[in-house]
N, C-alpha and C. Protein backbone atom coordinates (compact mmCIF):
# COMPACT_ATOMS: atom_id res chain seq x y z
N UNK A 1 -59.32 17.54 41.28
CA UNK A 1 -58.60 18.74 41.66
C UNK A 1 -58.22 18.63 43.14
N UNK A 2 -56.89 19.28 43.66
CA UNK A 2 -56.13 18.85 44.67
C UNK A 2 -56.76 20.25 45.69
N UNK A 3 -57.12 19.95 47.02
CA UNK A 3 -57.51 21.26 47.74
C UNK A 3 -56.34 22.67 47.47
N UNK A 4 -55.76 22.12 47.11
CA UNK A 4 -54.92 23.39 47.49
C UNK A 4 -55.20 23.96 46.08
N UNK A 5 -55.11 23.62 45.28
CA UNK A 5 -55.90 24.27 44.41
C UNK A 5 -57.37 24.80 44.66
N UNK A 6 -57.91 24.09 45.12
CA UNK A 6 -59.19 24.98 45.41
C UNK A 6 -59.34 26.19 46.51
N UNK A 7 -58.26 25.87 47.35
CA UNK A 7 -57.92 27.23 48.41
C UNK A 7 -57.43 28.57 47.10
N UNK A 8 -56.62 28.31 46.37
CA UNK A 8 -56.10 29.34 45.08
C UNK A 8 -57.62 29.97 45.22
N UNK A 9 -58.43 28.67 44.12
CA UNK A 9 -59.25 29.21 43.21
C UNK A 9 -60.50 30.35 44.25
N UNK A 10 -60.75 29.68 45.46
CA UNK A 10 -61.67 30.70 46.55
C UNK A 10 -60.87 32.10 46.73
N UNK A 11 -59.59 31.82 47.16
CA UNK A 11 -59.30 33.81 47.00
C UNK A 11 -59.45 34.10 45.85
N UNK A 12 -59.17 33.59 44.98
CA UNK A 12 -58.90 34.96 43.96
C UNK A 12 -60.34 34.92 43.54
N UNK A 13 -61.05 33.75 44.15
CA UNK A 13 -62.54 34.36 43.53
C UNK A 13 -63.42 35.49 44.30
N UNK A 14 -62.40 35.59 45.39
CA UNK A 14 -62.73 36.69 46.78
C UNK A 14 -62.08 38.04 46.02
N UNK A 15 -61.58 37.90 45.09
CA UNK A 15 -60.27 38.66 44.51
C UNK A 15 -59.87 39.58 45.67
N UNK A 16 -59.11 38.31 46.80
CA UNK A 16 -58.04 38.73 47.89
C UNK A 16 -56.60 38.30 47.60
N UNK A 17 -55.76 38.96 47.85
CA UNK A 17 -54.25 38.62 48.19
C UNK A 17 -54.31 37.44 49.34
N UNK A 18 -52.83 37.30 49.23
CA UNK A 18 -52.72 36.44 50.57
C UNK A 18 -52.94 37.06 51.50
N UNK A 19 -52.16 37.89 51.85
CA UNK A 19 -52.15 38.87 53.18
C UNK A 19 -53.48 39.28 53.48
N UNK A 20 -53.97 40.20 52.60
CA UNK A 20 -55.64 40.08 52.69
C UNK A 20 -56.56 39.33 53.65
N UNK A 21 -56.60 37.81 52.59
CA UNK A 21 -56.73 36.65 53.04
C UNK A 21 -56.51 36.19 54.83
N UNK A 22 -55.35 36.52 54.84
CA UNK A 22 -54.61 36.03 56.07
C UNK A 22 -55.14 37.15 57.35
N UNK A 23 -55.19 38.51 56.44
CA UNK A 23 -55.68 39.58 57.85
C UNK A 23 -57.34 38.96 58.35
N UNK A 24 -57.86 38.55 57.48
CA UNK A 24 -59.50 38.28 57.15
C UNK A 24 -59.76 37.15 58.32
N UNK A 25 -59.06 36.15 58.14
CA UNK A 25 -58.80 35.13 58.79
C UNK A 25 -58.25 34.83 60.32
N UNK A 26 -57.53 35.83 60.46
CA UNK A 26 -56.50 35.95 61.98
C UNK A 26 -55.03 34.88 61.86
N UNK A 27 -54.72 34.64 60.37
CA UNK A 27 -53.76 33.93 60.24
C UNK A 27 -52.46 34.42 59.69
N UNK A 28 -51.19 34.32 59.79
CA UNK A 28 -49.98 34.56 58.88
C UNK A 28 -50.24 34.30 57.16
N UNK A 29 -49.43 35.20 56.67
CA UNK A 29 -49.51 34.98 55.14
C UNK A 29 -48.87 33.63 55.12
N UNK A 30 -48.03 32.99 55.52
CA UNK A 30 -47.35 31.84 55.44
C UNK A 30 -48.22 30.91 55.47
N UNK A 31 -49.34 31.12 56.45
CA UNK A 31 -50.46 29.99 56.61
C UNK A 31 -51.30 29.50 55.22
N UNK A 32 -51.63 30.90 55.04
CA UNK A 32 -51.99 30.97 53.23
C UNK A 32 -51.12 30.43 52.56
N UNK A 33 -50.37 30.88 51.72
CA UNK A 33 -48.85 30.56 51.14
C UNK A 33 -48.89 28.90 51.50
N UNK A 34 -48.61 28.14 52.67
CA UNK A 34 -48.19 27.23 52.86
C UNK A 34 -49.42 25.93 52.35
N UNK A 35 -50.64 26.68 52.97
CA UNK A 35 -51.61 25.94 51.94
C UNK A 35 -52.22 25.72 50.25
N UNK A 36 -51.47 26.71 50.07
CA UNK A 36 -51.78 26.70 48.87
C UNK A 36 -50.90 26.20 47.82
N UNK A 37 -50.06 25.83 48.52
CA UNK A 37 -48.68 24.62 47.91
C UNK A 37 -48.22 23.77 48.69
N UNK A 38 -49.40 23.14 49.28
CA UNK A 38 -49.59 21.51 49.30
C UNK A 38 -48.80 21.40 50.67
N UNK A 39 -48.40 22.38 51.43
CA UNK A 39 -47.24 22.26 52.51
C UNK A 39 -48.38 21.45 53.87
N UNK A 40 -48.71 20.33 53.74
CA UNK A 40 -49.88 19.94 54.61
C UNK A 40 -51.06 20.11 54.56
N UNK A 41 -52.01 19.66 55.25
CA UNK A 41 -53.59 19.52 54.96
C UNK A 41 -53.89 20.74 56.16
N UNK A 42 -54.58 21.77 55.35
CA UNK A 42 -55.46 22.31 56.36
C UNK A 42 -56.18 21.85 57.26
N UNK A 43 -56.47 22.41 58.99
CA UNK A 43 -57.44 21.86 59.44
C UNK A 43 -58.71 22.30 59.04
N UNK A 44 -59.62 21.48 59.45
CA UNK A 44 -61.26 22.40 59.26
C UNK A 44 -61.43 23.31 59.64
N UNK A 45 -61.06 23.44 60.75
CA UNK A 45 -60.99 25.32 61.36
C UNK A 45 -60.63 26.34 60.42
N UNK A 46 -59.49 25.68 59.76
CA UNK A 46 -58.90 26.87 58.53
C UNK A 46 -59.62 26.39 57.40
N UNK A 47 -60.06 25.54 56.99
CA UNK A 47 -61.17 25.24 55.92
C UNK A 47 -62.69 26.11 56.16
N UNK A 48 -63.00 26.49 57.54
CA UNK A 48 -64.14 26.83 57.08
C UNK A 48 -64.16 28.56 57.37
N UNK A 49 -62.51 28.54 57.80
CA UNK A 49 -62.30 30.74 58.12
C UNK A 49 -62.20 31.14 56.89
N UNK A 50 -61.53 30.16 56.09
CA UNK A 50 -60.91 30.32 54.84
C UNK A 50 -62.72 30.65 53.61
N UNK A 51 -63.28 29.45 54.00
CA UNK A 51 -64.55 29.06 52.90
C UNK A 51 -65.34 30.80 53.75
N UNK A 52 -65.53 31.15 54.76
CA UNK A 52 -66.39 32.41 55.23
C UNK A 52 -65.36 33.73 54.61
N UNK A 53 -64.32 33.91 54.83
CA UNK A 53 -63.78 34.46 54.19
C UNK A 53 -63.67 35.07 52.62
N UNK A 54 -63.79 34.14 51.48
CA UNK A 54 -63.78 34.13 50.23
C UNK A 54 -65.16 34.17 50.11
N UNK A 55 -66.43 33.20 51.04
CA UNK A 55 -67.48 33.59 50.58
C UNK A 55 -68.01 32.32 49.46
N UNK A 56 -67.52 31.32 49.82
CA UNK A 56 -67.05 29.78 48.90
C UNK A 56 -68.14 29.09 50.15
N UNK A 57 -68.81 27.45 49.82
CA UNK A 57 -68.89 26.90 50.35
C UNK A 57 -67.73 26.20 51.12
N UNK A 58 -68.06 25.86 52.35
CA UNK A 58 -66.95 24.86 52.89
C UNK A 58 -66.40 23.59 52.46
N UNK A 59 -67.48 22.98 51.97
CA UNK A 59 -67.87 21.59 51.51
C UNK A 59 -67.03 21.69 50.19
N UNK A 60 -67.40 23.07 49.62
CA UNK A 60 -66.47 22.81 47.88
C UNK A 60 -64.87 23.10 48.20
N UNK A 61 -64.60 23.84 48.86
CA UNK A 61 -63.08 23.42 49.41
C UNK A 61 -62.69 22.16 49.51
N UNK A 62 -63.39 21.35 50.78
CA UNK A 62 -62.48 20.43 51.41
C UNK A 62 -62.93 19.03 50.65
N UNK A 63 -64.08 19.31 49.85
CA UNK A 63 -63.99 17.94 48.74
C UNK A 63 -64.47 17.90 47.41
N UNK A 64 -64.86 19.46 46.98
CA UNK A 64 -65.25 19.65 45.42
C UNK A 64 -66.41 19.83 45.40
N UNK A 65 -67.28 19.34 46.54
CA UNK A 65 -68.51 19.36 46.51
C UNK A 65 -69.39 20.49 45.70
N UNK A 66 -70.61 20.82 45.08
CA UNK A 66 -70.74 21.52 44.78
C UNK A 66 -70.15 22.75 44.10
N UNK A 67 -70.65 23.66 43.96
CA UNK A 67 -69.35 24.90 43.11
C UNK A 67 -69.16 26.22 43.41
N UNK A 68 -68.11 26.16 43.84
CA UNK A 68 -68.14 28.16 44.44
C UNK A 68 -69.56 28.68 43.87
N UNK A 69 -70.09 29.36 44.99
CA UNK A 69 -70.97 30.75 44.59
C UNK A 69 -70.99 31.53 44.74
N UNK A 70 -70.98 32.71 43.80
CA UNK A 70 -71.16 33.99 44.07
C UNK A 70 -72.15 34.65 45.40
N UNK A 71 -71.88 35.48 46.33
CA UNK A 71 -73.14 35.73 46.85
C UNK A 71 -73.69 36.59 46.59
N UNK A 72 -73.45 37.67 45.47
CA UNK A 72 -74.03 38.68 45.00
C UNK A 72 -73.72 38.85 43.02
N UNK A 73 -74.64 39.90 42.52
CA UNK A 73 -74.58 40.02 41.23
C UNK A 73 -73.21 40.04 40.78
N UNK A 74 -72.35 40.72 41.97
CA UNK A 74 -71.04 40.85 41.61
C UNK A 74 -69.49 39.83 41.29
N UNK A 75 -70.20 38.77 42.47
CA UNK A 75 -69.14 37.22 42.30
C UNK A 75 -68.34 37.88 43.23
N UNK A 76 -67.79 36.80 44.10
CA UNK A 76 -66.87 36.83 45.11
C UNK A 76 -67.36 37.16 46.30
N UNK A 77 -66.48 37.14 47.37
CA UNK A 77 -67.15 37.93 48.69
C UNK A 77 -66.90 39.43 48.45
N UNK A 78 -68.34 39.82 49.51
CA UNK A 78 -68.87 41.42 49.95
C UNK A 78 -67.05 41.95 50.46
N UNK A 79 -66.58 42.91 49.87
CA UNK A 79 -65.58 43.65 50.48
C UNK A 79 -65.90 44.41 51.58
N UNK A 80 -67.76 44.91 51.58
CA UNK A 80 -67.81 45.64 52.34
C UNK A 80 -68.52 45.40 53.84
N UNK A 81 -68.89 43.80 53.73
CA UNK A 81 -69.55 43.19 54.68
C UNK A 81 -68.81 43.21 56.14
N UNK A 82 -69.18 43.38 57.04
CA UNK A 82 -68.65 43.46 58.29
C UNK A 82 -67.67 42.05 58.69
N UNK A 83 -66.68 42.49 59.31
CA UNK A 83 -65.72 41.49 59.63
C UNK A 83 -65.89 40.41 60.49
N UNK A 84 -66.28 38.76 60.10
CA UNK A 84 -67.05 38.15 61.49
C UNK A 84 -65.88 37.90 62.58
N UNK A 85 -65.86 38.91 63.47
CA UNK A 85 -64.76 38.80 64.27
C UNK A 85 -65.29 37.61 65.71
N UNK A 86 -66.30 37.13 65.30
CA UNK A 86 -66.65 35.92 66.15
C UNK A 86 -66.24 34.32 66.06
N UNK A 87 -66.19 34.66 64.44
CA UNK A 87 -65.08 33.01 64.13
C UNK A 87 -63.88 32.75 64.22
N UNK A 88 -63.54 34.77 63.75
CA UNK A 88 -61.91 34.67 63.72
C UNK A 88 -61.25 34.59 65.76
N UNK A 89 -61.88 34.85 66.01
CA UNK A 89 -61.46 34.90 67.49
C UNK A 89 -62.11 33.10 67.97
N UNK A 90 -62.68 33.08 67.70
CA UNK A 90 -63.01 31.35 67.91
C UNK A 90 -61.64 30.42 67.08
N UNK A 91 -61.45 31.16 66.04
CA UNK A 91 -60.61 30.32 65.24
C UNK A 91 -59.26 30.31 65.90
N UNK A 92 -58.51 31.08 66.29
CA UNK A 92 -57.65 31.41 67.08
C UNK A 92 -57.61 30.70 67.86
N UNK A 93 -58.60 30.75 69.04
CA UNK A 93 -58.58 30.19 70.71
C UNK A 93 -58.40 28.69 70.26
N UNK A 94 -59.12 28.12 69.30
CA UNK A 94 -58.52 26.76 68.84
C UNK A 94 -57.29 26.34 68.29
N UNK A 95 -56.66 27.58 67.38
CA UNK A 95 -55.37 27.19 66.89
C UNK A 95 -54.47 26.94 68.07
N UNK A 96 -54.80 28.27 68.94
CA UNK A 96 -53.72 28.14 70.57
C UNK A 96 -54.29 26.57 71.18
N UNK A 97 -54.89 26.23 71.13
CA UNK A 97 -55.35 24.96 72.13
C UNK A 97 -54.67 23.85 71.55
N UNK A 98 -55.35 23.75 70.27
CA UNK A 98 -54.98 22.54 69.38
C UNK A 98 -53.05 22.60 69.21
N UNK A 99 -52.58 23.59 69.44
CA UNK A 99 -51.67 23.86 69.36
C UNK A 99 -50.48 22.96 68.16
């Protein structure tokens, strides 16, 4: 299975939209969108906002490893868990750098 398929299969197992997704993250819906049809390889940075986000291992994204897990009785990520606005702002200051 091709990552970008496995980026699909982590939102909707987040059962997030793109936009969602993308607010969650600090990224454009396009960023989503663009990964998820093969438009280039994510970096790890967005592999692992993306894997905290949905609530997915990182590892099963970026190589199958292991298998999405639920983190609660419910499956998917906590809707109501606090926003880690410490990665997404880390994630950022790298996108601007790495530019």
């Amino acid at each position: 299975m091709e990552i970008r398929h496995r980026l699909r299969i982590a939102r909707e197992f987040a059962g997030l939209e793109q936009i969602e997704l993308a607010e969650r993250m600090g990224v454009g819906r396009a960023t989503i969108s663009n990964a998820e049809n093969g438009r280039g390889h994510p970096r790890r940075t967005t592999i692992t906002a993306w894997a905290l986000a949905c609530g997915v291992a990182a590892s099963w994204i970026a190589n199958g490893d292991d298998e999405p897990q639920p983190p609660g009785p419910g499956g998917g990520a906590d809707p109501n868990a606090p926003h880690p606005d410490f990665w997404t702002e880390d994630y950022q200051n790298r996108t601007l750098l790495a530019g």
